[in-house]
N, C-alpha and C. Protein backbone atom coordinates (compact mmCIF):
# COMPACT_ATOMS: atom_id res chain seq x y z
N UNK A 1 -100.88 -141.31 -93.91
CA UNK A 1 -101.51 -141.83 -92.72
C UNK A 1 -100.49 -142.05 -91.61
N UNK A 2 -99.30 -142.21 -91.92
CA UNK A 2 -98.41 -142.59 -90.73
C UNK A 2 -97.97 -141.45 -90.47
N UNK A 3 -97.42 -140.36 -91.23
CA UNK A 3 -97.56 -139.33 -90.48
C UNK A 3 -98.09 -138.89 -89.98
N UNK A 4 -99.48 -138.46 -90.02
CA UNK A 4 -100.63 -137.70 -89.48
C UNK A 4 -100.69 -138.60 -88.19
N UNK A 5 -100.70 -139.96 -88.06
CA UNK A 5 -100.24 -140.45 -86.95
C UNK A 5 -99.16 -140.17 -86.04
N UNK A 6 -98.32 -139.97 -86.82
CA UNK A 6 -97.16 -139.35 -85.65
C UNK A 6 -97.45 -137.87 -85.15
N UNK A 7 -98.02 -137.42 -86.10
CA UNK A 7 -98.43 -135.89 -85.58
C UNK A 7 -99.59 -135.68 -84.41
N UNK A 8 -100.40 -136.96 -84.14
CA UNK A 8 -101.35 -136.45 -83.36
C UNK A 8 -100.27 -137.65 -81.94
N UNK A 9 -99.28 -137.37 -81.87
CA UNK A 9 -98.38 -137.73 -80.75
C UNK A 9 -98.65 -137.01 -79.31
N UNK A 10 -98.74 -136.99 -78.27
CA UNK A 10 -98.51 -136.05 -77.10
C UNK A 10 -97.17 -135.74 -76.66
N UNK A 11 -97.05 -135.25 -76.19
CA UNK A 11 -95.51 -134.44 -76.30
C UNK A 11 -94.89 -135.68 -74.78
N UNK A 12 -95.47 -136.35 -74.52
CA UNK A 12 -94.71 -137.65 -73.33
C UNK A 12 -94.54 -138.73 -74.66
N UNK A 13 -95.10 -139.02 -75.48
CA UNK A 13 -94.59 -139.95 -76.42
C UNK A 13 -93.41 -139.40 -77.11
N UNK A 14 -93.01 -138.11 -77.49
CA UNK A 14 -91.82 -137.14 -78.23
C UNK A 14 -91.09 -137.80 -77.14
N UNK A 15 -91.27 -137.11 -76.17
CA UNK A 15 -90.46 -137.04 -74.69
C UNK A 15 -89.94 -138.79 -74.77
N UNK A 16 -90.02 -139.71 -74.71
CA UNK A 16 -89.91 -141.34 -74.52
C UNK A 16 -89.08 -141.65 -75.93
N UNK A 17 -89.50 -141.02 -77.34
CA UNK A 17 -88.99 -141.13 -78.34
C UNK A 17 -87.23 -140.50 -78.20
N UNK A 18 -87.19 -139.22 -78.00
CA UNK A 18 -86.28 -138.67 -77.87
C UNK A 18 -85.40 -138.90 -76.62
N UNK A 19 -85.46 -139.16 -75.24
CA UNK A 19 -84.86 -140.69 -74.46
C UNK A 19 -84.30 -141.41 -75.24
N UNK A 20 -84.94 -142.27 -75.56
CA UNK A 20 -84.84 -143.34 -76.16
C UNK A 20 -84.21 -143.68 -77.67
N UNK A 21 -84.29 -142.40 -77.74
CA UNK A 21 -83.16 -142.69 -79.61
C UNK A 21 -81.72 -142.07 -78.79
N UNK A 22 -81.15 -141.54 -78.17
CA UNK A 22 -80.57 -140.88 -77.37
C UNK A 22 -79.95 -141.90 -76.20
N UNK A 23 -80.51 -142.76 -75.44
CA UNK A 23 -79.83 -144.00 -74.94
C UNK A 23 -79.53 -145.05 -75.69
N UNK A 24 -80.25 -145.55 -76.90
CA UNK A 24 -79.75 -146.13 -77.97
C UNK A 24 -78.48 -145.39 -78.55
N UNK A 25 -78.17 -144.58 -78.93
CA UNK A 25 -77.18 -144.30 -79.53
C UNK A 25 -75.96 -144.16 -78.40
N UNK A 26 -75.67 -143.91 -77.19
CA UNK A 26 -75.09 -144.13 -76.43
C UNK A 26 -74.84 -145.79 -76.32
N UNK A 27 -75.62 -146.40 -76.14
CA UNK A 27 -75.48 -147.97 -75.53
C UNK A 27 -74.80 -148.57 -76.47
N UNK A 28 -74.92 -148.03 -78.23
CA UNK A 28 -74.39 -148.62 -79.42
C UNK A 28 -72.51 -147.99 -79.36
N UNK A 29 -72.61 -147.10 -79.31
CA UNK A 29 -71.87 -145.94 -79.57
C UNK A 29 -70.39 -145.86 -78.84
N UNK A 30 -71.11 -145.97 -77.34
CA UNK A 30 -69.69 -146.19 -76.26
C UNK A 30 -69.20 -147.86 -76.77
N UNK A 31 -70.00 -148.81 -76.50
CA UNK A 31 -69.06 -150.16 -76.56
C UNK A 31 -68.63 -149.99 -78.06
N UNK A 32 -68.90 -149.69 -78.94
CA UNK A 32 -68.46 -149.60 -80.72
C UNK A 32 -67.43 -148.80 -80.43
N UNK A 33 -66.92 -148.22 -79.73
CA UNK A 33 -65.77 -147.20 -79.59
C UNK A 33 -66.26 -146.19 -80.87
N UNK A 34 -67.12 -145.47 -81.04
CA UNK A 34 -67.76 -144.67 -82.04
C UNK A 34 -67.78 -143.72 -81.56
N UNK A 35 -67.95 -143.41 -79.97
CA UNK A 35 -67.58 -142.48 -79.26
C UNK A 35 -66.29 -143.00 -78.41
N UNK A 36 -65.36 -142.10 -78.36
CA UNK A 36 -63.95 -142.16 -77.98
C UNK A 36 -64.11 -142.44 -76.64
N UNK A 37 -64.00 -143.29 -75.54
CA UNK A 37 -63.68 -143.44 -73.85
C UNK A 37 -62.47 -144.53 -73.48
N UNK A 38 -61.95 -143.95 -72.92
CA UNK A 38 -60.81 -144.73 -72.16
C UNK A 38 -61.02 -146.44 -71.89
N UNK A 39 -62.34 -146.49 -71.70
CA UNK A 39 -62.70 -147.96 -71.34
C UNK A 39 -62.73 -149.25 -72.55
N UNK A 40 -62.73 -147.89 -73.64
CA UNK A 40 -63.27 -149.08 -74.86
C UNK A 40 -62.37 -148.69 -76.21
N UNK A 41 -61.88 -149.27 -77.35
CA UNK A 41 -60.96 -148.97 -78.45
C UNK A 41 -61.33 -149.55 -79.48
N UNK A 42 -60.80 -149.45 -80.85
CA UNK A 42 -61.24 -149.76 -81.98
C UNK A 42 -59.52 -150.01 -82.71
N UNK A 43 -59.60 -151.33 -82.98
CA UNK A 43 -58.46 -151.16 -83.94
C UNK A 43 -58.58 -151.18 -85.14
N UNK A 44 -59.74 -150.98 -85.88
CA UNK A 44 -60.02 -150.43 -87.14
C UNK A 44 -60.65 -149.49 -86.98
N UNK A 45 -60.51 -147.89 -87.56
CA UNK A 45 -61.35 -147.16 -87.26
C UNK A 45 -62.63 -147.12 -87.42
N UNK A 46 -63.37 -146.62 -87.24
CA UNK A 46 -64.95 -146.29 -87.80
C UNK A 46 -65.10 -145.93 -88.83
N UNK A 47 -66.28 -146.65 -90.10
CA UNK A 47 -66.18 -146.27 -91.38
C UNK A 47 -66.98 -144.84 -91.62
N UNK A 48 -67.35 -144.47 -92.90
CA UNK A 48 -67.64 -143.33 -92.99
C UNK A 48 -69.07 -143.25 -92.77
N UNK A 49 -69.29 -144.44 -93.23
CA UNK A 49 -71.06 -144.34 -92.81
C UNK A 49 -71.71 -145.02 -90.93
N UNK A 50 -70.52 -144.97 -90.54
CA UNK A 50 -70.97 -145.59 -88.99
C UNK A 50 -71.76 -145.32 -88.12
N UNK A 51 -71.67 -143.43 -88.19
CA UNK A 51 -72.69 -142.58 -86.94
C UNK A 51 -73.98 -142.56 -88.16
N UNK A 52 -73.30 -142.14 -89.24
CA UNK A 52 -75.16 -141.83 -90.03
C UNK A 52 -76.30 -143.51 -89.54
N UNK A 53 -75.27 -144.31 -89.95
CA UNK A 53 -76.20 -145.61 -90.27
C UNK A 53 -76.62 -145.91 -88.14
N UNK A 54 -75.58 -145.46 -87.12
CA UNK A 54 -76.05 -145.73 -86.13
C UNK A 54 -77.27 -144.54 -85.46
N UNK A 55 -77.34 -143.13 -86.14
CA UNK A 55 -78.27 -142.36 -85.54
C UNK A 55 -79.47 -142.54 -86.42
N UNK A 56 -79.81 -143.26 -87.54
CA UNK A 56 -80.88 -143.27 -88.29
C UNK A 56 -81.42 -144.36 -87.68
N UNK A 57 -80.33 -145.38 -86.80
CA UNK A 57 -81.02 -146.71 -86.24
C UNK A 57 -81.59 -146.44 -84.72
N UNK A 58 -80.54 -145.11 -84.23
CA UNK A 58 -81.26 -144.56 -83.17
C UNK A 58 -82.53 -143.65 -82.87
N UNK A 59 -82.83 -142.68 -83.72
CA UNK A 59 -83.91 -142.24 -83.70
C UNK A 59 -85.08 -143.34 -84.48
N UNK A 60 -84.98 -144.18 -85.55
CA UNK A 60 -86.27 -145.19 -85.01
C UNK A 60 -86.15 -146.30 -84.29
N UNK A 61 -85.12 -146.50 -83.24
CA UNK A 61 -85.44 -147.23 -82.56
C UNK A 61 -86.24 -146.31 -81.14
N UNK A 62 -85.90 -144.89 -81.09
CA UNK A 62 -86.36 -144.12 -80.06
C UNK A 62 -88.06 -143.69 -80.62
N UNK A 63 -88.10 -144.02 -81.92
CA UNK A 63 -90.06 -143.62 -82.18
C UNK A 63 -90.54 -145.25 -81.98
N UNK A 64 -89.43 -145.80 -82.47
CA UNK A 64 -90.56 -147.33 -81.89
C UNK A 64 -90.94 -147.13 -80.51
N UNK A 65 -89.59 -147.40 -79.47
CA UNK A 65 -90.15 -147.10 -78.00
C UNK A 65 -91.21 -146.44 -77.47
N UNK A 66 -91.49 -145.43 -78.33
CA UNK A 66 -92.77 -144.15 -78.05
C UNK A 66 -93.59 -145.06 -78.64
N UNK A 67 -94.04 -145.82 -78.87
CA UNK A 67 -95.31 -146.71 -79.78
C UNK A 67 -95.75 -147.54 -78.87
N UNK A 68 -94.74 -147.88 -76.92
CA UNK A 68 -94.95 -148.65 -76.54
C UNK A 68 -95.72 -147.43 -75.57
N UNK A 69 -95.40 -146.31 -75.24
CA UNK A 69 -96.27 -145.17 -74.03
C UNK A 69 -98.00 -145.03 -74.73
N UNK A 70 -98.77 -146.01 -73.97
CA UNK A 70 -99.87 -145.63 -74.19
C UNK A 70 -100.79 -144.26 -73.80
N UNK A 71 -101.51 -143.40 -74.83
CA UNK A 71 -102.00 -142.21 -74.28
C UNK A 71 -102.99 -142.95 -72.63
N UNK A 72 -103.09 -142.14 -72.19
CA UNK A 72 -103.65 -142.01 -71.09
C UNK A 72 -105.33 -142.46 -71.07
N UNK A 73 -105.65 -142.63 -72.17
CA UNK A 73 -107.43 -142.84 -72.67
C UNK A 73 -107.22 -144.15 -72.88
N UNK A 74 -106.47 -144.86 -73.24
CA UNK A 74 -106.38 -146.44 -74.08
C UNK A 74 -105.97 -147.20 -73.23
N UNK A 75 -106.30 -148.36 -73.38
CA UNK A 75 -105.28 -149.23 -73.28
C UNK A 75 -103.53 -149.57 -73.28
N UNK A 76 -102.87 -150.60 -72.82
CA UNK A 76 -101.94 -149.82 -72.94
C UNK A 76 -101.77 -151.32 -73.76
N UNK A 77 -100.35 -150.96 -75.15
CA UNK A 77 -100.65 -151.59 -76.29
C UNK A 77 -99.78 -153.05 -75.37
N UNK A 78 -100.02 -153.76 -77.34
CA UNK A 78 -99.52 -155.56 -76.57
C UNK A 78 -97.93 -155.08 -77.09
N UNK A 79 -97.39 -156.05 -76.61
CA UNK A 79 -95.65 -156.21 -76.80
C UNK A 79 -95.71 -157.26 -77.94
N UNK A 80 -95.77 -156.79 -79.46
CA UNK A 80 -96.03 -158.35 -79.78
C UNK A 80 -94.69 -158.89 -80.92
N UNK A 81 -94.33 -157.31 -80.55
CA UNK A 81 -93.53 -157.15 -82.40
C UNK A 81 -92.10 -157.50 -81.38
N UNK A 82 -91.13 -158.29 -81.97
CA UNK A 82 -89.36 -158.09 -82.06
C UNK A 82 -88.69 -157.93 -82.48
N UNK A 83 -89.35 -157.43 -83.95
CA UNK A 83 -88.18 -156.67 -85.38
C UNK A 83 -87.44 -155.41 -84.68
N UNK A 84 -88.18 -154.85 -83.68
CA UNK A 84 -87.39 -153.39 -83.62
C UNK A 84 -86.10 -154.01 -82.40
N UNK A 85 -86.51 -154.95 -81.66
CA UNK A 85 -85.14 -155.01 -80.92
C UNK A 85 -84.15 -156.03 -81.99
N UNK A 86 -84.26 -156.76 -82.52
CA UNK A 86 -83.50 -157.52 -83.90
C UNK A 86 -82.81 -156.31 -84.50
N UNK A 87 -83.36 -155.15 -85.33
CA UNK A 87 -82.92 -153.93 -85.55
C UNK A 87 -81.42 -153.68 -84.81
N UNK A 88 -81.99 -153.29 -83.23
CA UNK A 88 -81.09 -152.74 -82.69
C UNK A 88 -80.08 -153.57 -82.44
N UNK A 89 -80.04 -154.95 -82.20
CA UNK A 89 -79.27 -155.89 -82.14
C UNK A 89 -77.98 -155.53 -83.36
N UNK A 90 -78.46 -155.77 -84.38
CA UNK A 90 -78.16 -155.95 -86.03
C UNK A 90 -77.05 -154.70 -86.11
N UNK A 91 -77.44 -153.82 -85.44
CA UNK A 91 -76.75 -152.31 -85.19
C UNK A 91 -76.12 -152.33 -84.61
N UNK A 92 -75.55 -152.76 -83.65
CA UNK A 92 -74.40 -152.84 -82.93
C UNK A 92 -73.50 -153.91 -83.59
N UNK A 93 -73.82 -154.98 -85.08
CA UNK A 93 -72.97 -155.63 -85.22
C UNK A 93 -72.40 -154.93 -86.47
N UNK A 94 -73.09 -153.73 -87.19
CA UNK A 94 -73.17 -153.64 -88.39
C UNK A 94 -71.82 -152.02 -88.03
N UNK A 95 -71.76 -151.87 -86.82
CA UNK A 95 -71.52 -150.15 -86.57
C UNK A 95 -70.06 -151.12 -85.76
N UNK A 96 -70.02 -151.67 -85.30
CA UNK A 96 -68.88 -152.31 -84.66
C UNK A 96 -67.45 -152.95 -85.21
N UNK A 97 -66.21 -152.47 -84.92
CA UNK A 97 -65.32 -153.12 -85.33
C UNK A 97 -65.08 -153.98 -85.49
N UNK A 98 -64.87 -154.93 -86.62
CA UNK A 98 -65.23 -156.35 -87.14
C UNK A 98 -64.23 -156.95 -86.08
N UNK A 99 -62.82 -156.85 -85.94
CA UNK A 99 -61.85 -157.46 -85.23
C UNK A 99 -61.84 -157.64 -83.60
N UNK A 100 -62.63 -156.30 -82.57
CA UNK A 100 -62.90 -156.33 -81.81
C UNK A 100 -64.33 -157.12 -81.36
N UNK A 101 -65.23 -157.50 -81.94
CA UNK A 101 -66.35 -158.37 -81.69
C UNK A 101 -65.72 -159.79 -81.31
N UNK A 102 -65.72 -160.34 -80.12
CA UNK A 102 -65.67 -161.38 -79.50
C UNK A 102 -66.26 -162.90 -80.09
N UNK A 103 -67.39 -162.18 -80.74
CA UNK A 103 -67.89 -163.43 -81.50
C UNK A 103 -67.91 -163.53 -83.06
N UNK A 104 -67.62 -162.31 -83.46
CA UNK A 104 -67.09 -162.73 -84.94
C UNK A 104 -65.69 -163.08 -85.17
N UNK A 105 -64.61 -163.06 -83.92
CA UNK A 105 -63.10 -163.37 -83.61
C UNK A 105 -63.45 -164.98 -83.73
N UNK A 106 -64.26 -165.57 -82.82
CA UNK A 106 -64.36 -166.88 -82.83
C UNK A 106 -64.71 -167.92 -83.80
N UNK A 107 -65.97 -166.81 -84.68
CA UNK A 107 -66.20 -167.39 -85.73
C UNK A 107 -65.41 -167.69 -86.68
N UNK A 108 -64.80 -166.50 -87.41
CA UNK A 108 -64.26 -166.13 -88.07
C UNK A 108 -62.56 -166.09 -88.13
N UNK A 109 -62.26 -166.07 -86.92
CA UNK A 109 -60.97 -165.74 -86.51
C UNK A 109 -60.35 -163.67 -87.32
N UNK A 110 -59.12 -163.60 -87.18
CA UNK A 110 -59.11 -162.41 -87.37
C UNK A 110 -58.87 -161.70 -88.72
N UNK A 111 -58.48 -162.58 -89.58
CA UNK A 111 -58.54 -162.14 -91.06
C UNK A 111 -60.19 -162.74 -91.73
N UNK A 112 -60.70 -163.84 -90.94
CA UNK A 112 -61.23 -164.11 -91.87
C UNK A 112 -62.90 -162.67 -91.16
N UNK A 113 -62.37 -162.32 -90.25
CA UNK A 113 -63.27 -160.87 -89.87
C UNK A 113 -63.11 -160.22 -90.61
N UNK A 114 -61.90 -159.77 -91.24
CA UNK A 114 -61.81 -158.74 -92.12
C UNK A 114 -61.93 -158.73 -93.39
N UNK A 115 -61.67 -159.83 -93.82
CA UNK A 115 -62.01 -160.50 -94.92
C UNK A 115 -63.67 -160.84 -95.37
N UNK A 116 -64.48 -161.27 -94.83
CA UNK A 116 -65.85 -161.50 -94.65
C UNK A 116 -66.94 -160.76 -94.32
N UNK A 117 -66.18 -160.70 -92.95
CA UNK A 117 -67.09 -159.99 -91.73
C UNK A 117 -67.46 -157.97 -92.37
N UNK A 118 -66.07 -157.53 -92.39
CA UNK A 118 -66.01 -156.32 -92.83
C UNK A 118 -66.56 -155.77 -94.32
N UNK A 119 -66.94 -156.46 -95.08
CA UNK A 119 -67.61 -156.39 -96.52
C UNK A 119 -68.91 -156.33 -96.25
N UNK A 120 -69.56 -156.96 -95.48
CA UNK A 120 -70.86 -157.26 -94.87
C UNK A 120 -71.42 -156.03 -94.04
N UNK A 121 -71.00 -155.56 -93.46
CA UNK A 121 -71.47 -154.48 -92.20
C UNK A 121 -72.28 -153.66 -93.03
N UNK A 122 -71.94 -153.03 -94.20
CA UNK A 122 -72.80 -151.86 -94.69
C UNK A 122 -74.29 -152.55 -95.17
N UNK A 123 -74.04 -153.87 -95.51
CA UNK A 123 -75.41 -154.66 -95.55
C UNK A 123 -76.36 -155.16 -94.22
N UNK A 124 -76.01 -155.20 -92.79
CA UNK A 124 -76.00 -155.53 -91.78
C UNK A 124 -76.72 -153.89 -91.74
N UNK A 125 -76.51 -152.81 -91.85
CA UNK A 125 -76.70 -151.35 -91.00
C UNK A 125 -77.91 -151.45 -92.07
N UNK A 126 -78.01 -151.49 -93.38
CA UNK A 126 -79.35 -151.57 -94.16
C UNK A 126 -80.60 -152.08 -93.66
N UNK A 127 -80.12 -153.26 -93.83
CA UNK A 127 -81.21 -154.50 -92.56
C UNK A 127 -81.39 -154.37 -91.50
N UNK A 128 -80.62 -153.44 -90.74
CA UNK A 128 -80.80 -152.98 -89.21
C UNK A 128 -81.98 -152.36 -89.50
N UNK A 129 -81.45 -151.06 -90.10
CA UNK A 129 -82.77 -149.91 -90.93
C UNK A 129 -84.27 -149.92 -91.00
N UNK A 130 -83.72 -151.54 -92.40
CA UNK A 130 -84.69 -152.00 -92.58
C UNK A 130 -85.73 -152.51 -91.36
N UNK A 131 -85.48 -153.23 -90.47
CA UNK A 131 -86.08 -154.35 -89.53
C UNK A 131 -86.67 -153.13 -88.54
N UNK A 132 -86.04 -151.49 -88.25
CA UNK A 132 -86.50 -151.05 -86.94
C UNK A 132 -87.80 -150.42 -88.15
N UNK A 133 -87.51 -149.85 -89.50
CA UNK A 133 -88.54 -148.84 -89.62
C UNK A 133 -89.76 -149.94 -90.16
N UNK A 134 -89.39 -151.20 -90.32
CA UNK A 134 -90.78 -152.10 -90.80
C UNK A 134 -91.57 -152.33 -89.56
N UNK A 135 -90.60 -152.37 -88.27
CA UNK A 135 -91.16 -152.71 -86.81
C UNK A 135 -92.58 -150.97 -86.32
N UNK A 136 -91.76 -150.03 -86.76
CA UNK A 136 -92.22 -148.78 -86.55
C UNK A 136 -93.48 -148.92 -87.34
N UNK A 137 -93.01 -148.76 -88.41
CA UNK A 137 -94.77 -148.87 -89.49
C UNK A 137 -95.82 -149.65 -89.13
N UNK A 138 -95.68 -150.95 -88.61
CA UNK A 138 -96.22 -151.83 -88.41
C UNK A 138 -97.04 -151.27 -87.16
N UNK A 139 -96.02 -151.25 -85.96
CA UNK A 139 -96.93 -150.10 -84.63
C UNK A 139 -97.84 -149.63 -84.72
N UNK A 140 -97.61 -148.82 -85.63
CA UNK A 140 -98.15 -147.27 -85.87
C UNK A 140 -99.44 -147.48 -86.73
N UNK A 141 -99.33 -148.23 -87.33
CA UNK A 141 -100.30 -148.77 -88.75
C UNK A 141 -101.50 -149.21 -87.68
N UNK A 142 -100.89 -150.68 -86.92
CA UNK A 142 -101.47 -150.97 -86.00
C UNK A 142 -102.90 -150.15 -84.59
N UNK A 143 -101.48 -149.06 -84.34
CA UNK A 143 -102.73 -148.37 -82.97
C UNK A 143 -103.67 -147.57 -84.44
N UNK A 144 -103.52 -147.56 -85.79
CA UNK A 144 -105.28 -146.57 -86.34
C UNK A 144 -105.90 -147.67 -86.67
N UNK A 145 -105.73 -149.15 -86.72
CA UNK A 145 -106.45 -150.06 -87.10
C UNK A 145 -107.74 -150.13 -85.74
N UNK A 146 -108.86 -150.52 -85.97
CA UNK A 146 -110.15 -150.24 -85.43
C UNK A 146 -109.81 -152.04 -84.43
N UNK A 147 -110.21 -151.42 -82.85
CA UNK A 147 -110.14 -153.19 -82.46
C UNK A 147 -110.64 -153.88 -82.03
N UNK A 148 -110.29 -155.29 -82.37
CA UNK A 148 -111.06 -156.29 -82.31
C UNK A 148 -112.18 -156.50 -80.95
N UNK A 149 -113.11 -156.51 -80.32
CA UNK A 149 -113.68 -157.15 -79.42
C UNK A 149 -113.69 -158.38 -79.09
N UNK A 150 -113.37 -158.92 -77.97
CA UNK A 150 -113.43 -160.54 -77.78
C UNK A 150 -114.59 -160.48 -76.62
C-alpha cells in the first residue's frame, strides 16, 4: 500500500522530493565538512558509514517534503507531524565530527566527545533513519486514510 502510494505520485511531488533530498544533503554535508570547502574542516575524518547514513537520511527526508505538495484536487495537507524534522536534526549530529560540534565541546569537553560522544553517532544516524522513515509512513499512510468530516 505505501508503495502503490508513492507510485500514483505526479511528477511535481518527484520534482519537490528530489529538491529536497538534494538540499538536505548539501545543508548536512557542507557544515559536517563531508563535503570538502575551504569554509569548513573536520579534525576527525568522516567515518565509513557517514555519506551512506547521510544520503539515506536525505532522500527520506526529500519524500517526506513531497508529502507536504498537495495534488492540485485536494486540499492542501495539515503540518502535524515533527519526527521528520527531529530526523534531520539527529543527522547532522550523528554525520558530524564529534570534536568540532560546539555543543557537544561544551558538554562534553574534548575527550570526553571522543570518548562518549563518538561511540554513539552510528546509533544517532539509526534513529535519525528511524524517526524520518516512521515520519514518511505515517504521511503517506495518512493522505489513503478516508477523511474525517466536521
Amino acid at each position: 500500500m505505501f508503495l502503490t502510494s508513492l507510485r500514483t505520485w505526479p511528477a511535481r511531488r518527484w520534482l519537490v522530493a528530489a529538491g529536497s533530498a538534494i538540499a538536505t544533503y548539501l545543508v548536512i554535508a557542507i557544515p559536517t565538512a563531508l563535503i570538502p570547502t575551504p569554509i569548513f574542516g573536520r579534525e576527525i575524518p568522516p567515518t565509513s558509514w557517514s555519506h551512506a547514513a547521510l544520503a539515506a537520511s536525505a532522500v527520506l527526508a526529500g519524500l517526506l517534503a513531497a508529502t507536504y505538495v498537495a495534488p492540485p484536487d485536494l486540499p492542501r495537507p495539515e503540518r502535524e507531524s515533527r519526527w521528520g524534522m527531529a530526523g534531520a536534526f539527529v543527522t547532522f549530529f550523528a554525520v558530524g565530527c564529534p570534536v568540532c560540534n560546539k555543543l557537544v565541546l561544551l558538554a562534553l569537553g574534548y575527550t570526553g566527545a571522543i570518548q562518549f560522544f563518538e561511540p554513539i553517532q552510528p546509533y544517532l544516524a539509526v534513529g535519525a533513519i528511524g524517526l524520518l522513515g516512521w515520519a514518511l509512513v505515517a504521511r503517506v499512510r495518512r493522505e489513503d486514510s478516508c477523511p474525517v468530516r466536521t
